[in-house]
N, C-alpha and C. Protein backbone atom coordinates (compact mmCIF):
# COMPACT_ATOMS: atom_id res chain seq x y z
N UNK A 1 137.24 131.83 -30.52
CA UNK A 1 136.10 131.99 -29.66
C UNK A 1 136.12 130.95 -28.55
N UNK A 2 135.67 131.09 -27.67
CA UNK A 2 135.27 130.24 -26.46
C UNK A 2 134.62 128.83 -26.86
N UNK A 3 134.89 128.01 -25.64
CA UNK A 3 134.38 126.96 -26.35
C UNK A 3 133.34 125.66 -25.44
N UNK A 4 133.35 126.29 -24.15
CA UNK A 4 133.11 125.95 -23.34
C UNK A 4 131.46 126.40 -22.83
N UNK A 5 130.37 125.80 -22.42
CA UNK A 5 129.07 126.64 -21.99
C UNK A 5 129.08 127.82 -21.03
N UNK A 6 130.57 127.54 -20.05
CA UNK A 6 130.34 128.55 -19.01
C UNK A 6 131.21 129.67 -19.31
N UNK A 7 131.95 129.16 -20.37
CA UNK A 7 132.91 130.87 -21.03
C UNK A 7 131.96 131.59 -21.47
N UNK A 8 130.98 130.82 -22.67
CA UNK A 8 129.75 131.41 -23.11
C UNK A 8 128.71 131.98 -22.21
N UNK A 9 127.91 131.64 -21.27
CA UNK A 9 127.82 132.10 -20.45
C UNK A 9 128.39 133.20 -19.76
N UNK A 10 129.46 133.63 -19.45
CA UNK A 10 130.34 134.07 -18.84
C UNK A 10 130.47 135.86 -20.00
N UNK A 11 131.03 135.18 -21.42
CA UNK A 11 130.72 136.22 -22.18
C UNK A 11 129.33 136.84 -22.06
N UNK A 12 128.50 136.36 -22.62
CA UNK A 12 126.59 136.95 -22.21
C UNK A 12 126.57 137.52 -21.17
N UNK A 13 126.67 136.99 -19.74
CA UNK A 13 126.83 137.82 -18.84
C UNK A 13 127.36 139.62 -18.80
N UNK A 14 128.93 139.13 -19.10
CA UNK A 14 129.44 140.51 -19.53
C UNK A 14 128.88 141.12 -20.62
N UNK A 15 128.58 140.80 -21.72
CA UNK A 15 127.52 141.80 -22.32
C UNK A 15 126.74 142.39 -21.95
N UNK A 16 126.12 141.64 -21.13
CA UNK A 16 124.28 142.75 -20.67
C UNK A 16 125.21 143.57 -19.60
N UNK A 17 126.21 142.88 -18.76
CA UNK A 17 126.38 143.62 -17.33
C UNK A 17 127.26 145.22 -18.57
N UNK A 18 127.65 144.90 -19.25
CA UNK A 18 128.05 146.15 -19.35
C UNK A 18 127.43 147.25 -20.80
N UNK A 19 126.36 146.47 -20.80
CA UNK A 19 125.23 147.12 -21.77
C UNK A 19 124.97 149.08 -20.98
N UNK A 20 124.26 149.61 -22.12
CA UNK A 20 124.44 150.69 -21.64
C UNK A 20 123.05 150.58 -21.51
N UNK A 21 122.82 151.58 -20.30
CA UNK A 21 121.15 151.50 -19.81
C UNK A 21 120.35 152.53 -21.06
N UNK A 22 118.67 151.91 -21.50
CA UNK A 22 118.12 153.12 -21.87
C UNK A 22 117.35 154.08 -21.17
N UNK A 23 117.62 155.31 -21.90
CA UNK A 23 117.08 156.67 -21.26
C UNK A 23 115.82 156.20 -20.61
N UNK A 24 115.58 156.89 -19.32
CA UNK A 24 114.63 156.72 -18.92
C UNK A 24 114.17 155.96 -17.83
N UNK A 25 114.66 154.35 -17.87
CA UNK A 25 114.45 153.28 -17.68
C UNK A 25 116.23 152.48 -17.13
N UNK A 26 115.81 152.54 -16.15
CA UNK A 26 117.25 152.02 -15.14
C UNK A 26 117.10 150.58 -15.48
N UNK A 27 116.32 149.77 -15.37
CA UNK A 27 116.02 148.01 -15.18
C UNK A 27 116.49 147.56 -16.77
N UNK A 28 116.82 148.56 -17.32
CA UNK A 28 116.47 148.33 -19.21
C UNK A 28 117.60 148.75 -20.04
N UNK A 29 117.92 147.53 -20.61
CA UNK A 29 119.71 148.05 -21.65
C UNK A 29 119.17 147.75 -22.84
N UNK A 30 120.43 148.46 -23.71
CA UNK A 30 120.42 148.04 -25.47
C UNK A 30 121.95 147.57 -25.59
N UNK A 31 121.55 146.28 -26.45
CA UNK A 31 122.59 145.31 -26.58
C UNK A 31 122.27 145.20 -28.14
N UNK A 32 124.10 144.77 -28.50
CA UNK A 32 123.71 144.63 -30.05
C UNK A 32 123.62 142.93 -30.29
N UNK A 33 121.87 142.78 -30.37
CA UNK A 33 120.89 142.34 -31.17
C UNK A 33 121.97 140.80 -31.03
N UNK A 34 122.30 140.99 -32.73
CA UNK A 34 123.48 140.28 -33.40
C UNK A 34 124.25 139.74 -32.66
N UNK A 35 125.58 140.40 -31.94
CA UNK A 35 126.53 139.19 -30.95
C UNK A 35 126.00 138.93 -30.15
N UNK A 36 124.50 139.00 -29.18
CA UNK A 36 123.44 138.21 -28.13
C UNK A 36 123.81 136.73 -28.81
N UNK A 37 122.76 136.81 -29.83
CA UNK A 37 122.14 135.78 -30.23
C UNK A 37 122.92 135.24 -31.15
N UNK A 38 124.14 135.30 -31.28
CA UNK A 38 125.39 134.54 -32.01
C UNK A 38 126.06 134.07 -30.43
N UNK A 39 125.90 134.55 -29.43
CA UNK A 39 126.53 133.84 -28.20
C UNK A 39 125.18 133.11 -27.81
N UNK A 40 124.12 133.19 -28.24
CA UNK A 40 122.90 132.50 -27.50
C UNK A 40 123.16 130.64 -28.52
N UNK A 41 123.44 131.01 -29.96
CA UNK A 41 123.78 129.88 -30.67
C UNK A 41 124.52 129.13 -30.43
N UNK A 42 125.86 129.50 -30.01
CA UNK A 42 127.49 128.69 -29.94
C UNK A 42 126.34 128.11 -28.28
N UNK A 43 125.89 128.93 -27.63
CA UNK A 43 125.65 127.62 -26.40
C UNK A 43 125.11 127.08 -26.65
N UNK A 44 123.46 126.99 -27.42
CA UNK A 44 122.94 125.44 -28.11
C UNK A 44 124.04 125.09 -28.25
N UNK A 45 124.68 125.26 -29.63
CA UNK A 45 125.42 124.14 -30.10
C UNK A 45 126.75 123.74 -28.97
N UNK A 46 127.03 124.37 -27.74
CA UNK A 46 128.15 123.61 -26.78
C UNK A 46 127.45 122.43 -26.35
N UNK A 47 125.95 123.19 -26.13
CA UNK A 47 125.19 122.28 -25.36
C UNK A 47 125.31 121.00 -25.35
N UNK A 48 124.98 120.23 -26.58
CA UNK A 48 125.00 119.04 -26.80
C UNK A 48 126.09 118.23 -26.36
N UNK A 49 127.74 119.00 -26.49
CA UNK A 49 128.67 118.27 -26.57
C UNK A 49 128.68 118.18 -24.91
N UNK A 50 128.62 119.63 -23.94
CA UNK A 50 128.98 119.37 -22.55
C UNK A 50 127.54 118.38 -21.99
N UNK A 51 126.35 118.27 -22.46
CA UNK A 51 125.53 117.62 -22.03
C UNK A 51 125.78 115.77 -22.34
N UNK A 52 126.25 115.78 -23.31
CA UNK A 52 126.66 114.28 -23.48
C UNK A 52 128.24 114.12 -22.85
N UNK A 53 128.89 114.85 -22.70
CA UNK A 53 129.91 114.44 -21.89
C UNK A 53 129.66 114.25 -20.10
N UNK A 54 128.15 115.26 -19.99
CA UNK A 54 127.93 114.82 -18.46
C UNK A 54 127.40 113.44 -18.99
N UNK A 55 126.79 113.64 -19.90
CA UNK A 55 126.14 112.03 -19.48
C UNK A 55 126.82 111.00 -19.59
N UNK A 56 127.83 110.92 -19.95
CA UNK A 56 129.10 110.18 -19.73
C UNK A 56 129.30 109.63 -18.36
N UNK A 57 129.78 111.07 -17.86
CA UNK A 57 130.28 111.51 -16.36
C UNK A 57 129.42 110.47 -16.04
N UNK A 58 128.61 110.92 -15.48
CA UNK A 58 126.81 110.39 -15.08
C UNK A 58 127.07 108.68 -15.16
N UNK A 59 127.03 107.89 -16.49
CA UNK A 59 127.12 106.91 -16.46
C UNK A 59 128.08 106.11 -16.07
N UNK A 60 129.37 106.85 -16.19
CA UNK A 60 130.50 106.02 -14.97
C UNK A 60 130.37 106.42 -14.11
N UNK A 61 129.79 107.04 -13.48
CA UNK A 61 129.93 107.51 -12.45
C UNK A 61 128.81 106.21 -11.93
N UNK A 62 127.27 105.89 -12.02
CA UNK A 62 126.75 105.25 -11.52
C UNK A 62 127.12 103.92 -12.23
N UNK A 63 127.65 103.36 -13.24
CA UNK A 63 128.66 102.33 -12.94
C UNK A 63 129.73 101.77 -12.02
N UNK A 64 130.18 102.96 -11.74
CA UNK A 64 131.49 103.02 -10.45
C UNK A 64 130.63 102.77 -9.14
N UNK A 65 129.54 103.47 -9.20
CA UNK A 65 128.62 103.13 -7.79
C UNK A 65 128.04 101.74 -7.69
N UNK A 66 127.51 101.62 -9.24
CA UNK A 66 126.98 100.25 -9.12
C UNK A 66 127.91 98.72 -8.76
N UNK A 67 128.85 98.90 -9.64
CA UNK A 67 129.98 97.90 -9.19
C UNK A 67 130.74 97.91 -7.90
N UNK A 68 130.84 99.44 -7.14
CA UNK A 68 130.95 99.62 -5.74
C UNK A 68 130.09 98.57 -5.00
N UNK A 69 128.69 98.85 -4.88
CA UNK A 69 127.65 98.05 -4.58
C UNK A 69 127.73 96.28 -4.76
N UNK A 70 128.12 96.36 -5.76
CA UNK A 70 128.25 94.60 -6.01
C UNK A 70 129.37 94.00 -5.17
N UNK A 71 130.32 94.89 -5.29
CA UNK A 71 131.81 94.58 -4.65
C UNK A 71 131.56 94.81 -2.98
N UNK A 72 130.95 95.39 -2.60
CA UNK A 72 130.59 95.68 -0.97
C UNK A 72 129.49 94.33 -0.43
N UNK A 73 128.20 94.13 -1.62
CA UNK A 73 127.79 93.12 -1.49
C UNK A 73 128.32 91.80 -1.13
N UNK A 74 129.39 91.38 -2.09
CA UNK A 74 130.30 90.38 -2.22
C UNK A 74 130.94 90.18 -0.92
N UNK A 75 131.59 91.16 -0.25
CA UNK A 75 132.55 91.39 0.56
C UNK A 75 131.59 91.19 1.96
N UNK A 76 130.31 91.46 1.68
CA UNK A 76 129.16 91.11 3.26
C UNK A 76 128.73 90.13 3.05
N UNK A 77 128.79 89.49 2.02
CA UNK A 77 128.33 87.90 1.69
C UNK A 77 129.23 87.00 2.09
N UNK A 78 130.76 87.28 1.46
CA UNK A 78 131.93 86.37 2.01
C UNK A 78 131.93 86.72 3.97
N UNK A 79 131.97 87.74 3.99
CA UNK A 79 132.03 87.82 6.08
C UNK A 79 130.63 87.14 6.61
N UNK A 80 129.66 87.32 5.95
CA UNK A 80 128.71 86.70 6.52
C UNK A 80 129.11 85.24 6.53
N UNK A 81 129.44 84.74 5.56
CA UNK A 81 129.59 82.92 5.17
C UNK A 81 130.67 82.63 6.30
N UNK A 82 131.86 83.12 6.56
CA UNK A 82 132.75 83.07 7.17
C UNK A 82 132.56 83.04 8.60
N UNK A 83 131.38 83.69 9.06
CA UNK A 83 130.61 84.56 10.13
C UNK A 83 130.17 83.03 10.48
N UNK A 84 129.63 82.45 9.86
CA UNK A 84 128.65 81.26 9.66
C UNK A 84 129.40 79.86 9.91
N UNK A 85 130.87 79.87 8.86
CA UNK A 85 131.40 79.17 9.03
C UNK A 85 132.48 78.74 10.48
N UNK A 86 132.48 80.45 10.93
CA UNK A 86 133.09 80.19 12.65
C UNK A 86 132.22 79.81 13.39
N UNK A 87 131.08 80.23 13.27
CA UNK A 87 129.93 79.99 14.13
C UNK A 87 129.71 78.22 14.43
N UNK A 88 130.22 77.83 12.99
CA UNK A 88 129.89 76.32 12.52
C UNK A 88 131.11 75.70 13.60
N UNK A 89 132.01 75.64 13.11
CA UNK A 89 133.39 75.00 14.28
C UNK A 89 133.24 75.85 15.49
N UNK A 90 132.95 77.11 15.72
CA UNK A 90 132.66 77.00 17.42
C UNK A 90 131.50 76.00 17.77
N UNK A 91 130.76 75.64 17.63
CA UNK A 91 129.28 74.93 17.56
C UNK A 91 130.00 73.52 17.76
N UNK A 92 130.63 72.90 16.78
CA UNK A 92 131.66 71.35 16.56
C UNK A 92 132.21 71.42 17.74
N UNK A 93 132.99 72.65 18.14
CA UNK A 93 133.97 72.66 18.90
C UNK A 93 133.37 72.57 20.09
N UNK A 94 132.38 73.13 21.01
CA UNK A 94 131.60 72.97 21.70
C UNK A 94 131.07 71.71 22.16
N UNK A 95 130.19 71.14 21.17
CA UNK A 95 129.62 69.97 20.85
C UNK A 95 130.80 68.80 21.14
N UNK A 96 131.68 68.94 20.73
CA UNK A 96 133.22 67.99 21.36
C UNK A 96 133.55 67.98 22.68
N UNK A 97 133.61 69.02 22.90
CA UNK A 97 134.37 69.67 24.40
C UNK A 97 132.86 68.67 25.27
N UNK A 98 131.46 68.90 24.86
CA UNK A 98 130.67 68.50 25.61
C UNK A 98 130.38 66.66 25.51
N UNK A 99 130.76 66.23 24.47
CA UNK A 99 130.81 65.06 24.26
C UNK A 99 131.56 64.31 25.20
N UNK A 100 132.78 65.11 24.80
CA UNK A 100 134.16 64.88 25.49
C UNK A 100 134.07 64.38 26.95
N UNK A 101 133.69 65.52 27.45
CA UNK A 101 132.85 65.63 29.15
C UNK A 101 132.19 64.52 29.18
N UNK A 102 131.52 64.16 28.43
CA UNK A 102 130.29 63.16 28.97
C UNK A 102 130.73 61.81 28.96
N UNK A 103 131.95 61.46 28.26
CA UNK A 103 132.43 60.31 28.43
C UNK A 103 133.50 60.21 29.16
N UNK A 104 134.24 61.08 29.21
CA UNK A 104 134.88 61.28 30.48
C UNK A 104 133.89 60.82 32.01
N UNK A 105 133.29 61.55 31.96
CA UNK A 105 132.27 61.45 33.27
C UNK A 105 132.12 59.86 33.51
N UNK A 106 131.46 59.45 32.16
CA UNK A 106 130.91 57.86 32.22
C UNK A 106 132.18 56.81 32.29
N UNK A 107 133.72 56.95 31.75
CA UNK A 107 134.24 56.58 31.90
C UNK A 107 134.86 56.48 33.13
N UNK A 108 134.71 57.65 34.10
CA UNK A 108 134.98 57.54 35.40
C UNK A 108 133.93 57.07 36.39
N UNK A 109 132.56 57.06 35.86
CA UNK A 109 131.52 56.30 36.63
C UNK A 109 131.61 54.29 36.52
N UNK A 110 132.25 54.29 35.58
CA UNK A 110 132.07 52.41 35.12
C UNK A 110 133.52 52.32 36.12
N UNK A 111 134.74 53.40 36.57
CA UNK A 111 135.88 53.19 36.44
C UNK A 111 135.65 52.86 38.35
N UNK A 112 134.35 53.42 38.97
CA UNK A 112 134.49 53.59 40.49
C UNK A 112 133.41 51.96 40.48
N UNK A 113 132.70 51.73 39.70
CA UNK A 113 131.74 50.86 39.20
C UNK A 113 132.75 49.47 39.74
N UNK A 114 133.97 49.56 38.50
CA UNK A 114 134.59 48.54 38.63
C UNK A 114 135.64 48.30 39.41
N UNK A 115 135.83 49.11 40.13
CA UNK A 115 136.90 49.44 41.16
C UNK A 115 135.88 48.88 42.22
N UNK A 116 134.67 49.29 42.67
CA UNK A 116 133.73 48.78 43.87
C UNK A 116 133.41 47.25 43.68
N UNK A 117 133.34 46.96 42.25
CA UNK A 117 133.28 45.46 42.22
C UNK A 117 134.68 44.60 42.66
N UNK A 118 135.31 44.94 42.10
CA UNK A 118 137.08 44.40 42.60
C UNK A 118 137.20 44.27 44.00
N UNK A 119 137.28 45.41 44.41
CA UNK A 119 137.30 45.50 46.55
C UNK A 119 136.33 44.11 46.66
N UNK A 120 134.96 44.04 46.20
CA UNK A 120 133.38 43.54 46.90
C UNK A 120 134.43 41.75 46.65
N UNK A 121 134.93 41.57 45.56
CA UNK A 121 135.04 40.50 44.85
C UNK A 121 136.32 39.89 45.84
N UNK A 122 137.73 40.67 46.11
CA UNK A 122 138.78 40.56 47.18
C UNK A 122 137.97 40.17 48.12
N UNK A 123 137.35 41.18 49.08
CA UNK A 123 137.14 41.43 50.21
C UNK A 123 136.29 39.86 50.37
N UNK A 124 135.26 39.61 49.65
CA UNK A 124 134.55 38.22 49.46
C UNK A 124 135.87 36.87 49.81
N UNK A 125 136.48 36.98 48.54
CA UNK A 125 137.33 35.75 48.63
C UNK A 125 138.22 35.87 49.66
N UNK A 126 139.14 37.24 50.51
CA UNK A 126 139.71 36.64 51.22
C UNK A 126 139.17 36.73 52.52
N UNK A 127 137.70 36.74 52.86
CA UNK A 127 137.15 36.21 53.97
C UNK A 127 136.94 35.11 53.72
N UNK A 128 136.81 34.45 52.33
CA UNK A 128 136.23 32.80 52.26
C UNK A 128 137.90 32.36 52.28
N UNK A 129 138.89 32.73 52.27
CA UNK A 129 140.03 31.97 52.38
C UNK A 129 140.28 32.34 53.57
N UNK A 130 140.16 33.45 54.53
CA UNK A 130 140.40 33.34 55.81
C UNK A 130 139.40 32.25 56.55
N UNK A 131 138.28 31.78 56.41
CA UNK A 131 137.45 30.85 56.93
C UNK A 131 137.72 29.47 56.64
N UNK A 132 138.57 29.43 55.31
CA UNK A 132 139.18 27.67 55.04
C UNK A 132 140.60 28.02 55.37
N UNK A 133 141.43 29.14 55.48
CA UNK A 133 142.59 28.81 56.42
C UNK A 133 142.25 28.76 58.54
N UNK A 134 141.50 28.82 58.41
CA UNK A 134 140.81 29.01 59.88
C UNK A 134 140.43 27.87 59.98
N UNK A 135 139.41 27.09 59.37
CA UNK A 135 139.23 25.53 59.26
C UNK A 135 140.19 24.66 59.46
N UNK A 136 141.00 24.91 58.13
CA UNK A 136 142.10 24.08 58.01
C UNK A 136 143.21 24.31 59.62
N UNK A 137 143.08 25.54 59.69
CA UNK A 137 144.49 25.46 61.24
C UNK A 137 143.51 24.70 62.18
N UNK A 138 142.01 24.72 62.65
CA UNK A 138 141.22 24.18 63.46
C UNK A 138 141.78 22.38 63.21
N UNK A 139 141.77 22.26 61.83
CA UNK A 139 141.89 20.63 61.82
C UNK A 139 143.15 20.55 61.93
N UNK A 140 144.27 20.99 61.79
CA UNK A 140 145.55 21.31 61.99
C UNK A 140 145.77 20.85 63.72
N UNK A 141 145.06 21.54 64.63
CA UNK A 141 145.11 21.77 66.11
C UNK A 141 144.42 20.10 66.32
N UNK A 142 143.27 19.94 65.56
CA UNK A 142 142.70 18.50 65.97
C UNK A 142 143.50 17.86 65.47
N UNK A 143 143.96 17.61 64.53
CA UNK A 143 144.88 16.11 63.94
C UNK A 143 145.91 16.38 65.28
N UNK A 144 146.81 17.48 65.24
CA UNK A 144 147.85 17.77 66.00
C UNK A 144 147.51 17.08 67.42
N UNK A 145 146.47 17.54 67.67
CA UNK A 145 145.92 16.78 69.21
C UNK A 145 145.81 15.22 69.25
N UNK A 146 145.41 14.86 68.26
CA UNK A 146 145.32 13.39 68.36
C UNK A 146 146.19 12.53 68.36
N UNK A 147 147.14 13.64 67.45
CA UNK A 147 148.24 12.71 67.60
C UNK A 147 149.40 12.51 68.47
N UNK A 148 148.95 13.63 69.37
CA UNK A 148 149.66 14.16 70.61
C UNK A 148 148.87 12.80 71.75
N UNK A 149 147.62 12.61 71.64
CA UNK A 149 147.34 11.47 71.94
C UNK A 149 147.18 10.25 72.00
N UNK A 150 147.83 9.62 70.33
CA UNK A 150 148.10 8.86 70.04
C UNK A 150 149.30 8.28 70.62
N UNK A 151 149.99 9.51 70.42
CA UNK A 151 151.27 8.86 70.95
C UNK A 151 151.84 8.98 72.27
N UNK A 152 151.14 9.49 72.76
CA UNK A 152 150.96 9.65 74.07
C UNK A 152 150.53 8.01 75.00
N UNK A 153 149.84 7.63 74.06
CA UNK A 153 149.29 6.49 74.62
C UNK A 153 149.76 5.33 73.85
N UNK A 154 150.83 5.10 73.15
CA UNK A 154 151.44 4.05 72.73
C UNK A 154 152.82 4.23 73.75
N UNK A 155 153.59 5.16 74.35
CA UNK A 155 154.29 5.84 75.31
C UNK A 155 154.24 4.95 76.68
N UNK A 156 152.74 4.81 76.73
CA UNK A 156 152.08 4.55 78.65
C UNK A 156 152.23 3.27 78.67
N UNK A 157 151.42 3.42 79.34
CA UNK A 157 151.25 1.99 80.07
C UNK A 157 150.88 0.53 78.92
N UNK A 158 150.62 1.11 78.29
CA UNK A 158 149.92 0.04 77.46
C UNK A 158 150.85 0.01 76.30
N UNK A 159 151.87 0.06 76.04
CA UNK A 159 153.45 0.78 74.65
C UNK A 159 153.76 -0.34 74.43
N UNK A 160 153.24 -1.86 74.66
CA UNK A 160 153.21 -3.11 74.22
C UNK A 160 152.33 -3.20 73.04
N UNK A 161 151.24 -2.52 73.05
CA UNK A 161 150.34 -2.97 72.48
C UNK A 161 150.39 -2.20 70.85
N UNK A 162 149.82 -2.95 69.99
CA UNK A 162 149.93 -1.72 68.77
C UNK A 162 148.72 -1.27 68.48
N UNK A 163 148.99 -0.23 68.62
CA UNK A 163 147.55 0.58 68.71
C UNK A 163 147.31 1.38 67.41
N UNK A 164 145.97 1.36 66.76
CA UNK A 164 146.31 2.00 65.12
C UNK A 164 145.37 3.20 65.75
N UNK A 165 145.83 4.25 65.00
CA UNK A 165 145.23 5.78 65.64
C UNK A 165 143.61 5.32 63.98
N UNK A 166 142.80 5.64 64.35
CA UNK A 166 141.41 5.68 63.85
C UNK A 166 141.17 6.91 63.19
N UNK A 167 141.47 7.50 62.22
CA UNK A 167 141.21 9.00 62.16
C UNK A 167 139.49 9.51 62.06
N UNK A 168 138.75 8.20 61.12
CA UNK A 168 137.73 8.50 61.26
C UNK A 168 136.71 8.44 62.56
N UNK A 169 137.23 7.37 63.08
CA UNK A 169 136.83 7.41 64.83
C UNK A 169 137.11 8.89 65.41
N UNK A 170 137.92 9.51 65.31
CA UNK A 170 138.13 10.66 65.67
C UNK A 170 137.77 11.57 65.42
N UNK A 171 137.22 12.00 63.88
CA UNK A 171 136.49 12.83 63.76
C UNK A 171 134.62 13.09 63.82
N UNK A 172 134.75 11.86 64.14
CA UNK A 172 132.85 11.51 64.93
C UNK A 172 133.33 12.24 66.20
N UNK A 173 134.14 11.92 66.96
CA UNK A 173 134.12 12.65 68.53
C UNK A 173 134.11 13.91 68.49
């Protein structure tokens, strides 16, 4: 015999479909009684077995979904973190690049800073050494003169006499 709900089924079917109609009455067959309801039994009793094998089905099946679910979860949790964690070193990386800049900048502001002090600091001292080499050639030209007169005048008329050159007398005049 069959063993399955939808063979059973399937048999029942073909019974009534090929039941013979009663007189009279087109909508209306006679079936024997007996193999109906010996095929109406075997499907209870399939019943149970194909109904607990769906529910089988059924339960791996929404196991397979459920652990789908966990595993998809997992997998948007790790991209999210990851998501988070690029986000994190672009952010560092940023934050550097801008740091970076800013001391750069300041390092080139102290760098014109101290470069303008250097020139100010030259430019200072060698006008104060052009003003004591300018002095000094001035007293250079006066000693030079005096002594151009000194000896000028131990030379003349008077080159008997010893004459001491005065330097401090000379620099009162």
């Amino acid at each position: 015999m069959a063993t399955g709900v939808n063979e059973l089924l399937d048999m029942l079917f073909e019974m009534i479909d090929e039941a013979k109609n009663v007189p009279f009455a087109s909508d209306k067959c006679m079936l024997e009684r007996d193999k109906a309801l010996d095929l109406i039994d075997e499907i209870r009793g399939a019943f149970p077995v194909e109904l607990a094998e769906a529910k089988k089905l059924l339960a791996a099946r929404n196991e397979y979904i459920a652990s789908a679910k966990r595993e998809g979860e997992l997998i948007v949790q790790q991209a999210n973190e990851k998501a988070k964690q690029i986000l994190a070193e672009d952010e560092l990386a940023a934050q550097a690049k801008q740091r970076g800049a800013e001391m750069i900048r300041q390092a080139e502001e102290k760098s014109r800073e101290l470069k303008k002090a250097a020139n100010d600091y030259c430019e200072d001292a060698l006008r104060r050494t052009e003003e004591a080499v300018a002095e000094a050639y001035d007293e250079i030209k006066k000693s030079r003169s005096r002594f151009r007169a000194a000896a000028a005048g131990l030379s003349g008329p008077s080159a008997g006499q010893n004459q001491v050159f005065d330097a401090e007398a000379e620099e009162e005049n």
